[in-house]
Protein backbone atom coordinates (compact mmCIF):
# COMPACT_ATOMS: atom_id res chain seq x y z
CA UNK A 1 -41.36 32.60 34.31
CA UNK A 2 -44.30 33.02 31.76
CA UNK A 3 -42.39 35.93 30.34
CA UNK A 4 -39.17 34.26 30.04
CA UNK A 5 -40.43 31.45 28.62
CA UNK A 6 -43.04 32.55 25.79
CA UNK A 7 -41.60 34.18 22.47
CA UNK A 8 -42.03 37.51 21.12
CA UNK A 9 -44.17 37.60 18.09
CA UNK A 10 -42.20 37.35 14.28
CA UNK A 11 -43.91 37.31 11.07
CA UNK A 12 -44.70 40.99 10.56
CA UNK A 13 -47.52 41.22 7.53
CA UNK A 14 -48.78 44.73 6.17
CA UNK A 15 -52.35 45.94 6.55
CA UNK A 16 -54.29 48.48 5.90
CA UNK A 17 -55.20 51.25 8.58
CA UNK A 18 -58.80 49.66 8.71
CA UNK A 19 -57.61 45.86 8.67
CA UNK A 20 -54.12 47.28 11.10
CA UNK A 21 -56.71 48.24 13.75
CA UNK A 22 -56.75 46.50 17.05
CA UNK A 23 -53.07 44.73 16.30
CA UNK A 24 -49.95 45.34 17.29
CA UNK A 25 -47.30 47.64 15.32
CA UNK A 26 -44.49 45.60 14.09
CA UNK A 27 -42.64 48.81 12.57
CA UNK A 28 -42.17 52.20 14.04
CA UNK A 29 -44.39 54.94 12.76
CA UNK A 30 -42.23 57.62 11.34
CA UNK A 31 -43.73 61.32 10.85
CA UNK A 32 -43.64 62.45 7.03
CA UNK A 33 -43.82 65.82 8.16
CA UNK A 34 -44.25 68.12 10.49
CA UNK A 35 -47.30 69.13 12.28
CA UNK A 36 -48.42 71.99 11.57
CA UNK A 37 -46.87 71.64 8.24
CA UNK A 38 -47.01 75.06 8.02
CA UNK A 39 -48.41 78.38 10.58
CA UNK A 40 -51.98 78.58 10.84
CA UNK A 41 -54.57 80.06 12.55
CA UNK A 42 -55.97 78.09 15.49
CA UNK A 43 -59.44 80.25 15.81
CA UNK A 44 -61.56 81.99 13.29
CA UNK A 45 -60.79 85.74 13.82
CA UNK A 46 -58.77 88.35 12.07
CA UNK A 47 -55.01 88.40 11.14
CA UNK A 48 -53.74 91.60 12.42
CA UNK A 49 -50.90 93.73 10.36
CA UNK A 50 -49.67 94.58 13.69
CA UNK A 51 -47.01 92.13 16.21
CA UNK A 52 -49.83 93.07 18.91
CA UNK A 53 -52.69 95.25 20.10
CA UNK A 54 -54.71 96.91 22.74
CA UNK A 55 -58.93 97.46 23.00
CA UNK A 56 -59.60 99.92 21.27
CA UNK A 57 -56.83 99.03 18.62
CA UNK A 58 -59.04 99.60 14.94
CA UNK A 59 -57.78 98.04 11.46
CA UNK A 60 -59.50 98.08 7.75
CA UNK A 61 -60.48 94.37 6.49
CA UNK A 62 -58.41 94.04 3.32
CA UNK A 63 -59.22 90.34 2.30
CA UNK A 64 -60.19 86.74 3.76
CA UNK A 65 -57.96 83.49 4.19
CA UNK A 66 -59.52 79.72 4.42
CA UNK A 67 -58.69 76.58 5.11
CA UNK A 68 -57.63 75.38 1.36
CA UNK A 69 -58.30 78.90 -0.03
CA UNK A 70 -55.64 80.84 -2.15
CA UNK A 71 -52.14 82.22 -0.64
CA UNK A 72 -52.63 85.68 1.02
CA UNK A 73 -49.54 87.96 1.66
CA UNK A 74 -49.85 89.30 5.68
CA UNK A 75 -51.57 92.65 6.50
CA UNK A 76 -49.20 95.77 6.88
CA UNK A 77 -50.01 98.11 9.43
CA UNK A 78 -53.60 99.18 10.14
CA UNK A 79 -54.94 96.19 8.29
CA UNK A 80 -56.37 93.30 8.67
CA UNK A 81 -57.63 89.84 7.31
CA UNK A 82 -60.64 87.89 8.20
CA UNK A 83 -58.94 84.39 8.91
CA UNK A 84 -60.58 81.07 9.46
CA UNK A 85 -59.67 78.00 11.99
CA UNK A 86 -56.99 75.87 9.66
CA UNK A 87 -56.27 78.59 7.46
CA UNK A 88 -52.63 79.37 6.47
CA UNK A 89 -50.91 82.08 8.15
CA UNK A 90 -49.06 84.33 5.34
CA UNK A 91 -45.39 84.49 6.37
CA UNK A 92 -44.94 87.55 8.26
CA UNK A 93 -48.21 87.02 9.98
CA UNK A 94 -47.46 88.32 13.59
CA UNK A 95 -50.94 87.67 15.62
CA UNK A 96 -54.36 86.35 15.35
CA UNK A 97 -57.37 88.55 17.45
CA UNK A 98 -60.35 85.63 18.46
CA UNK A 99 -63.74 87.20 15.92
CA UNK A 100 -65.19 86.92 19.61
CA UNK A 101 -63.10 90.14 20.78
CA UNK A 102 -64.03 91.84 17.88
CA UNK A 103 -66.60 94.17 16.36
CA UNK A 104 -66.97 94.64 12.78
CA UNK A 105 -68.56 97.78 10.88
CA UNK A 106 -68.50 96.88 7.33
CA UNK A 107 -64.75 96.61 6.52
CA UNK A 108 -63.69 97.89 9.88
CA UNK A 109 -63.01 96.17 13.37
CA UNK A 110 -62.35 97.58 16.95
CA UNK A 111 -60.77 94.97 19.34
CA UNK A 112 -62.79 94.61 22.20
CA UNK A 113 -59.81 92.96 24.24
CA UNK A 114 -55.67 93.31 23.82
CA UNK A 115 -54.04 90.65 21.73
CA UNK A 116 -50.43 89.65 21.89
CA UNK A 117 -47.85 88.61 19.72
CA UNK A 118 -48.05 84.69 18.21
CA UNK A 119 -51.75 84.55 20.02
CA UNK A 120 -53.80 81.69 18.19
CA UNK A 121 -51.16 81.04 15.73
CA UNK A 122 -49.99 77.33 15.59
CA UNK A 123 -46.31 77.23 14.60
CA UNK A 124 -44.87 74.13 12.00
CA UNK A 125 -43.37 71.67 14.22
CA UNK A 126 -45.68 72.92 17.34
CA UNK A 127 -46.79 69.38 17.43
CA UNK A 128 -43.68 67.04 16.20
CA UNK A 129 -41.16 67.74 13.19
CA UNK A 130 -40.62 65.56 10.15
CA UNK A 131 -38.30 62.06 10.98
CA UNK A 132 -40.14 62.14 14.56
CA UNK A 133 -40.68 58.32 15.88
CA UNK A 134 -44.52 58.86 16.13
CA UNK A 135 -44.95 55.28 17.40
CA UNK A 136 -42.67 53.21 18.36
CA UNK A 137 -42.84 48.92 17.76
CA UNK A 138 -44.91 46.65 20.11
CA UNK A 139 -47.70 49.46 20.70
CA UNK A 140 -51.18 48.44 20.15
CA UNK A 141 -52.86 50.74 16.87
CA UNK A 142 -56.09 52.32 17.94
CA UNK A 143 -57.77 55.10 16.66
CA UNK A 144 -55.12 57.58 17.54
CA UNK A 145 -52.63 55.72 15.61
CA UNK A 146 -54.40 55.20 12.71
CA UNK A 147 -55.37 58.97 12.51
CA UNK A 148 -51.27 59.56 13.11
CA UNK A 149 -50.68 57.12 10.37
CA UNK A 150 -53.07 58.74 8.17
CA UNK A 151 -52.42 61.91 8.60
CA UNK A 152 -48.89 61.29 7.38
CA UNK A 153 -49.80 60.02 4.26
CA UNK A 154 -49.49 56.21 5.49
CA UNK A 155 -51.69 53.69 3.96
CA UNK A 156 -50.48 50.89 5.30
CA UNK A 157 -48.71 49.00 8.42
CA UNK A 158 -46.53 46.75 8.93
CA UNK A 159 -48.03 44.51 12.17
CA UNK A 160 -47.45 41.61 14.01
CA UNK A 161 -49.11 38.11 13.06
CA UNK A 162 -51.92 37.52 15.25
CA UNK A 163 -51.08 34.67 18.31
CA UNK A 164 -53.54 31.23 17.29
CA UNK A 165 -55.36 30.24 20.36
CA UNK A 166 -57.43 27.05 20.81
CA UNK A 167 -59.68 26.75 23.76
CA UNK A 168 -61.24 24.21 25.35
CA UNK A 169 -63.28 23.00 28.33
CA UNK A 170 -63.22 19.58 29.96
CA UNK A 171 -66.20 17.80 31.78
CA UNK A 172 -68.88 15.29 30.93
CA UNK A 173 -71.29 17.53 32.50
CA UNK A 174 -71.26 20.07 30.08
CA UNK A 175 -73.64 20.75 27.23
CA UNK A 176 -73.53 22.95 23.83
CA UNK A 177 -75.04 25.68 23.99
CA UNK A 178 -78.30 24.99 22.05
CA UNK A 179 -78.91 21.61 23.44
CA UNK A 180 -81.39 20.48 26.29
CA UNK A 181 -79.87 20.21 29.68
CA UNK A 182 -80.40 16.13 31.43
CA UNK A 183 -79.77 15.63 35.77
CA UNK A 184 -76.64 17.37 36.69
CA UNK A 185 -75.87 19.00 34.06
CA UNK A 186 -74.86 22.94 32.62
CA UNK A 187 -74.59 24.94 29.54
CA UNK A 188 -70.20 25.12 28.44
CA UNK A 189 -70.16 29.22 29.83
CA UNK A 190 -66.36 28.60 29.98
CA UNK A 191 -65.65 27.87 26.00
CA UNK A 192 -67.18 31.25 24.80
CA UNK A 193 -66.26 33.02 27.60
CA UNK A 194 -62.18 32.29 27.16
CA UNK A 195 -62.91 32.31 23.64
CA UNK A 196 -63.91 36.59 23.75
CA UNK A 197 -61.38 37.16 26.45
CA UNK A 198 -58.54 35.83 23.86
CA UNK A 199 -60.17 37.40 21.23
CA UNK A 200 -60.10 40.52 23.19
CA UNK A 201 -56.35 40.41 23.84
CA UNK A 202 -55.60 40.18 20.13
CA UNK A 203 -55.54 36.08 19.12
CA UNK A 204 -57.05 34.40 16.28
CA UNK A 205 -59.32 32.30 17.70
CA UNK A 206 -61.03 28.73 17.49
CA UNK A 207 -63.04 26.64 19.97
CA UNK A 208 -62.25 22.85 20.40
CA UNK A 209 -65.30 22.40 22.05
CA UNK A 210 -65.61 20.02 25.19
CA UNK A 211 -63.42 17.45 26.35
CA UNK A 212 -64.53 14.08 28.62
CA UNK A 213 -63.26 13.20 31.42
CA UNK A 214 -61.32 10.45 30.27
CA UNK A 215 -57.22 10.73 30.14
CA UNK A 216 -57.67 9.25 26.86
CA UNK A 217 -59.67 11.97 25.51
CA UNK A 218 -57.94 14.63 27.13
CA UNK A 219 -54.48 13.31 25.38
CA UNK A 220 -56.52 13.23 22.37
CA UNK A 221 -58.05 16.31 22.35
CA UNK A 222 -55.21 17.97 23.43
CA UNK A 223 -52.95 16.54 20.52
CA UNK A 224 -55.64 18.09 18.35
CA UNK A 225 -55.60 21.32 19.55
CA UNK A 226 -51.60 21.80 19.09
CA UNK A 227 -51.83 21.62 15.07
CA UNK A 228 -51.39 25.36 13.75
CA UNK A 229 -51.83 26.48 17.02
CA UNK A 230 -49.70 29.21 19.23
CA UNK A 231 -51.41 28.34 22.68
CA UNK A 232 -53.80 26.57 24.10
CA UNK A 233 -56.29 27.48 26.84
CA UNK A 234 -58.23 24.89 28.55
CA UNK A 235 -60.51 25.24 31.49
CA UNK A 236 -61.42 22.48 33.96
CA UNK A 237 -59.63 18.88 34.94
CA UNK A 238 -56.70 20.98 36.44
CA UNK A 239 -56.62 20.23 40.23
CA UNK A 240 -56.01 16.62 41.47
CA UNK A 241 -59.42 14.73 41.58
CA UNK A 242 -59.84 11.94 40.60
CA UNK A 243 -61.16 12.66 37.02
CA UNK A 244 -59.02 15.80 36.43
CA UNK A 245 -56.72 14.30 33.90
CA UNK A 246 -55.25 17.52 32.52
CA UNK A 247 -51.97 17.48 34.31
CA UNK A 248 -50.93 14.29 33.74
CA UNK A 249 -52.01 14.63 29.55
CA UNK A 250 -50.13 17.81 28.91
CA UNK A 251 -46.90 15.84 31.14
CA UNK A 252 -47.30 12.84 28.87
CA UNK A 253 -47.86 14.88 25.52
CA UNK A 254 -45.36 17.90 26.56
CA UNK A 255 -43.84 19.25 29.79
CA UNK A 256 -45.24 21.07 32.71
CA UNK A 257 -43.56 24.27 33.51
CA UNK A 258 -45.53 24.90 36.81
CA UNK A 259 -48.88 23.75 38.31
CA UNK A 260 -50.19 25.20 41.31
CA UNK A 261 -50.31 29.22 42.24
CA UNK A 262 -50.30 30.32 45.77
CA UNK A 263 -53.54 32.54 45.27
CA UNK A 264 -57.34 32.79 45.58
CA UNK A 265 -59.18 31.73 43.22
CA UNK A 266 -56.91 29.21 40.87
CA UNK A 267 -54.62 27.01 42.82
CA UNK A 268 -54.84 24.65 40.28
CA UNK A 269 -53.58 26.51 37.35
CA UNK A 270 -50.94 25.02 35.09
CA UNK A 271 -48.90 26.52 32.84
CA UNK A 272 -47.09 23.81 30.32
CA UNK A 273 -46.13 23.34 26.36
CA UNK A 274 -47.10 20.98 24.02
CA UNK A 275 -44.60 20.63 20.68
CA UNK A 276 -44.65 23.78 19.71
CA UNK A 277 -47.76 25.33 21.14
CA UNK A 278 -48.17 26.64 25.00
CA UNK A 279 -50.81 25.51 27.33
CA UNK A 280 -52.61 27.22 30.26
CA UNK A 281 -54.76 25.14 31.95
CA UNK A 282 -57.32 26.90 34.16
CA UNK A 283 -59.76 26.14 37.03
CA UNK A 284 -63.41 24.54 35.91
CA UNK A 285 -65.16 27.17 37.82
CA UNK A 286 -65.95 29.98 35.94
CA UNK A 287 -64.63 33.06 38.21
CA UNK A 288 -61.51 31.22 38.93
CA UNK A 289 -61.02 30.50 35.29
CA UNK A 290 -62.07 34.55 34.49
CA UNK A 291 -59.44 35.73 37.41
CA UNK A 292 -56.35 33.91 36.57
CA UNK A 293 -57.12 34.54 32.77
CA UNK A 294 -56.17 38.05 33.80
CA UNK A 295 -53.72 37.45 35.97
CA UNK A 296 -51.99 34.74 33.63
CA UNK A 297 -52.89 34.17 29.95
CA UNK A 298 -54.11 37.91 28.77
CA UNK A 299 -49.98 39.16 29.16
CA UNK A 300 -49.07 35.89 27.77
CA UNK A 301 -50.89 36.74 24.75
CA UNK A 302 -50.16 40.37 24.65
CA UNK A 303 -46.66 39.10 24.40
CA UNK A 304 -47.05 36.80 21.58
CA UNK A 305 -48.84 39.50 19.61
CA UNK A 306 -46.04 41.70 20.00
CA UNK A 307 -47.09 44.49 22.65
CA UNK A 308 -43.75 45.30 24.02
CA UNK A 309 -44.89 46.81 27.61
CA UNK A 310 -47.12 44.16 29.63
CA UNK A 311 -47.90 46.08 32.47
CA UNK A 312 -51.53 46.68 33.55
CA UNK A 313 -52.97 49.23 35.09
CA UNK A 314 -53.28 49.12 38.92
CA UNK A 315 -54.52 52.03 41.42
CA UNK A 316 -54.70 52.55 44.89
CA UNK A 317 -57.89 52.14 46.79
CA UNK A 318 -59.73 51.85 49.76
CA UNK A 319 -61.26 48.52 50.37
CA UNK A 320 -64.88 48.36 51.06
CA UNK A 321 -64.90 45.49 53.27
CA UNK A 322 -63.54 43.78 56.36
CA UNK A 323 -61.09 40.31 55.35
CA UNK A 324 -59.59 38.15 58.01
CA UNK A 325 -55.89 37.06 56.93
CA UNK A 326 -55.29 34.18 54.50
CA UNK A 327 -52.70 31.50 53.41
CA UNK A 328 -52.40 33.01 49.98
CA UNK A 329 -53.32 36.37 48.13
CA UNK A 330 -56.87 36.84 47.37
CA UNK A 331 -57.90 38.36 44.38
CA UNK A 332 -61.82 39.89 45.20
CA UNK A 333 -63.84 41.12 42.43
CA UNK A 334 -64.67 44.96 43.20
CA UNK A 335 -66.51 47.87 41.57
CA UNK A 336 -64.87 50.84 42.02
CA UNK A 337 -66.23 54.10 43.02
CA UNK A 338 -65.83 58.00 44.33
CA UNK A 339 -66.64 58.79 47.73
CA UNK A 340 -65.72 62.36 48.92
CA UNK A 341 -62.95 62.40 46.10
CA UNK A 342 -61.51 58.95 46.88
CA UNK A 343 -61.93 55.87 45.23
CA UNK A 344 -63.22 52.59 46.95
CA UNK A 345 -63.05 49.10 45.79
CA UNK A 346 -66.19 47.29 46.52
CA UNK A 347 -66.24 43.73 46.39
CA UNK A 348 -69.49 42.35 44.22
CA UNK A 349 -72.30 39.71 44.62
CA UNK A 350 -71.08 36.46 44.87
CA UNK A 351 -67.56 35.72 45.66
CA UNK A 352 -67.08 32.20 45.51
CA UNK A 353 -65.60 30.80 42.71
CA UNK A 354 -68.66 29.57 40.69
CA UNK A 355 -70.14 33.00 41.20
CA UNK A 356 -70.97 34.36 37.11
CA UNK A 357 -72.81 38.02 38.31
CA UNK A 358 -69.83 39.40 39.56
CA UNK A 359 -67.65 39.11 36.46
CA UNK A 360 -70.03 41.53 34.75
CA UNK A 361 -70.54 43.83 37.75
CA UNK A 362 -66.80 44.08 38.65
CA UNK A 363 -64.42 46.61 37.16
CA UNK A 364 -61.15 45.48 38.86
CA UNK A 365 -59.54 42.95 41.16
CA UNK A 366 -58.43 43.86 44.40
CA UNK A 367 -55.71 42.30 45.59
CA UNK A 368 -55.78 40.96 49.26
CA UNK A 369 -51.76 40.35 50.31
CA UNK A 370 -51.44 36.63 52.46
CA UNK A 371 -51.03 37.03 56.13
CA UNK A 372 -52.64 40.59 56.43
CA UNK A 373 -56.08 41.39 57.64
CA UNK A 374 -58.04 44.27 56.29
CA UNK A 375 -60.48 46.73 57.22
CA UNK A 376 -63.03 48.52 55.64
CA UNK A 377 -61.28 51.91 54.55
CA UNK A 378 -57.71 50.39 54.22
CA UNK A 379 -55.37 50.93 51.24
CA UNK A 380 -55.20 48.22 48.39
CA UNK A 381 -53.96 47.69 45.24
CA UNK A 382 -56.36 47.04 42.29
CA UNK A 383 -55.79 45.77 38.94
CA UNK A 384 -58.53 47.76 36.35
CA UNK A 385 -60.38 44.87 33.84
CA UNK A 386 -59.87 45.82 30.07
């Protein structure tokens, strides 16, 4: 539904390689040229005049060839020339002998091992040819893309705009960060925490701050939050208590495209639009907002930055733990680690949904299927954090 419903990205801008990092290519990356552009040696050694040799096999030194050094013509027969990692490869150059197999007497070698023909030569093209789609659209540019990029002469790239996401937490019990704490109250751990997860996932972020608990200033925050704004992600006032007014602003501002998810943690989150912008609402607690983040928002927002394949990564594990079947799927945060060349997902610290601890210790979410019970050492499937 969420990817049905939420637009690709548009408004492709051009970047530099430094600013292009981290976003998402708009345009495909098209190889200049080929790689190798041309034969060269892929060791330092000697260039033999010969298409192969034996130990034993001596040749004269005749001359030397460098990376960015002057154009050689190949050894005949009996020669050779001392050739360096990089270096061009004269055409006609048959094979390449590692110095390491060699020893040298003033101008004369004696292989030490047999070389054959084309050893430690890299051919044009070995890599890609010129016109080859390096990259296609919707792939996030890291460092391997930008040295592709570069390395073909590129400059710039055209990218996606980034997705602008507004967050926000509700609750009168909450307190900037900063400020002293009265009876009953906490520090907002929500607001920055959704505001790095979004930022993580590629969105230009700002925080709204906190929101009462007041339908009034719910509608009113919320309002505020849709100007220039892709999506909105608001934690807390989701479920149906009596002062979670969430649900019933975004129905009065916007629609509700679902609330309620049959898992553990998050039942209560909602997934809406407001004018033009999207809304997630999320659970108050922190875990249960962290979880269905994941689960819900991050591949919403890969989307609307332009990432064309949403799929995470998910392995097969063994589960470190006994669980007695439930209503819905549970989603346990789990370390993972190798035991006798398997991997086990070990659930960590606290797992109730205020728990904090265990979104730094864990490294994926296991995923507990409703109406099964499982024992320690039994398969299931885990989603790996970014």
């Amino acid at each position: 539904m969420i990817e049905d419903t939420i637009p690709l990205a548009s408004s492709p801008q051009t970047l530099s390689l430094t600013e292009a990092a981290g976003r998402v290519l708009a345009a495909p990356l098209i190889a200049t040229r080929a790689n190798p552009s041309f034969d060269n040696s892929a060791v330092d050694g000697y260039l033999l005049g010969s298409p192969s040799a034996n130990e034993g096999d001596e040749f004269n030194v005749v001359g030397e060839v460098r990376a960015g050094g002057e154009s050689q013509e190949a050894p005949t027969s009996g020669q050779a020339l001392r050739i360096f990692t990089g270096a061009p490869v004269p055409p006609g150059g048959l094979c390449i002998v590692m110095q390491e197999d060699v020893s040298r007497t003033g101008d004369r070698i004696r292989l030490t091992d047999g070389v054959k023909k084309g050893a430690a030569i890299r051919r044009v093209g070995a890599d890609f040819a010129a016109g080859t789609e390096l990259c296609p659209s919707g792939v996030r540019i890291g460092p391997a893309e930008i040295a592709l990029a570069a390395w073909n002469g590129v400059s710039e790239l055209s990218v996606f705009a980034l997705p602008r996401i507004s967050t926000a937490v509700t609750g009168d019990e909450l307190v900037p960060l900063g400020e002293p704490l009265g009876y009953g109250q906490i520090h907002d751990s929500n607001g920055p925490m959704l505001g790095a997860l979004a930022r993580i996932c590629g969105g230009a972020t700002r925080a709204a701050g906190a929101i009462g608990d007041r339908l009034e200033s719910v509608e009113a925050g919320l309002a505020q939050m849709t100007i220039d704004c892709d999506l909105i992600v608001v934690s807390g006032g989701a479920s149906v208590g009596d002062y979670d007014f969430v649900p019933a602003a975004i129905a009065n501002l916007g629609e509700v495209f679902f609330h309620g998810v049959s898992i553990k943690p998050g039942k209560p989150t909602l997934f809406g639009r407001i004018g033009d912008a999207f809304v997630f609402a999320l659970p108050g607690n922190p875990s249960s907002a962290y979880v269905c983040f994941q689960l819900f928002v991050r591949p919403a927002i890969r989307r609307m930055a332009g990432e064309s394949s949403l799929q995470e990564t998910w392995i097969s594990a063994r589960y470190g733990d006994d669980h007695e079947k439930a209503p819905r799927d549970e989603f346990v945060r789990v370390r993972l680690e190798t035991r006798e060349d398997e991997t086990w997902a070990i659930p960590v610290f606290e797992q109730g949904s205020f728990g904090l601890r265990s979104l730094s210790a864990a490294g994926a979410l296991a995923r507990l299927r409703l109406s099964t019970t499982y024992r320690s050492g039994d398969a299931v499937q885990c989603m790996i954090l970014p």
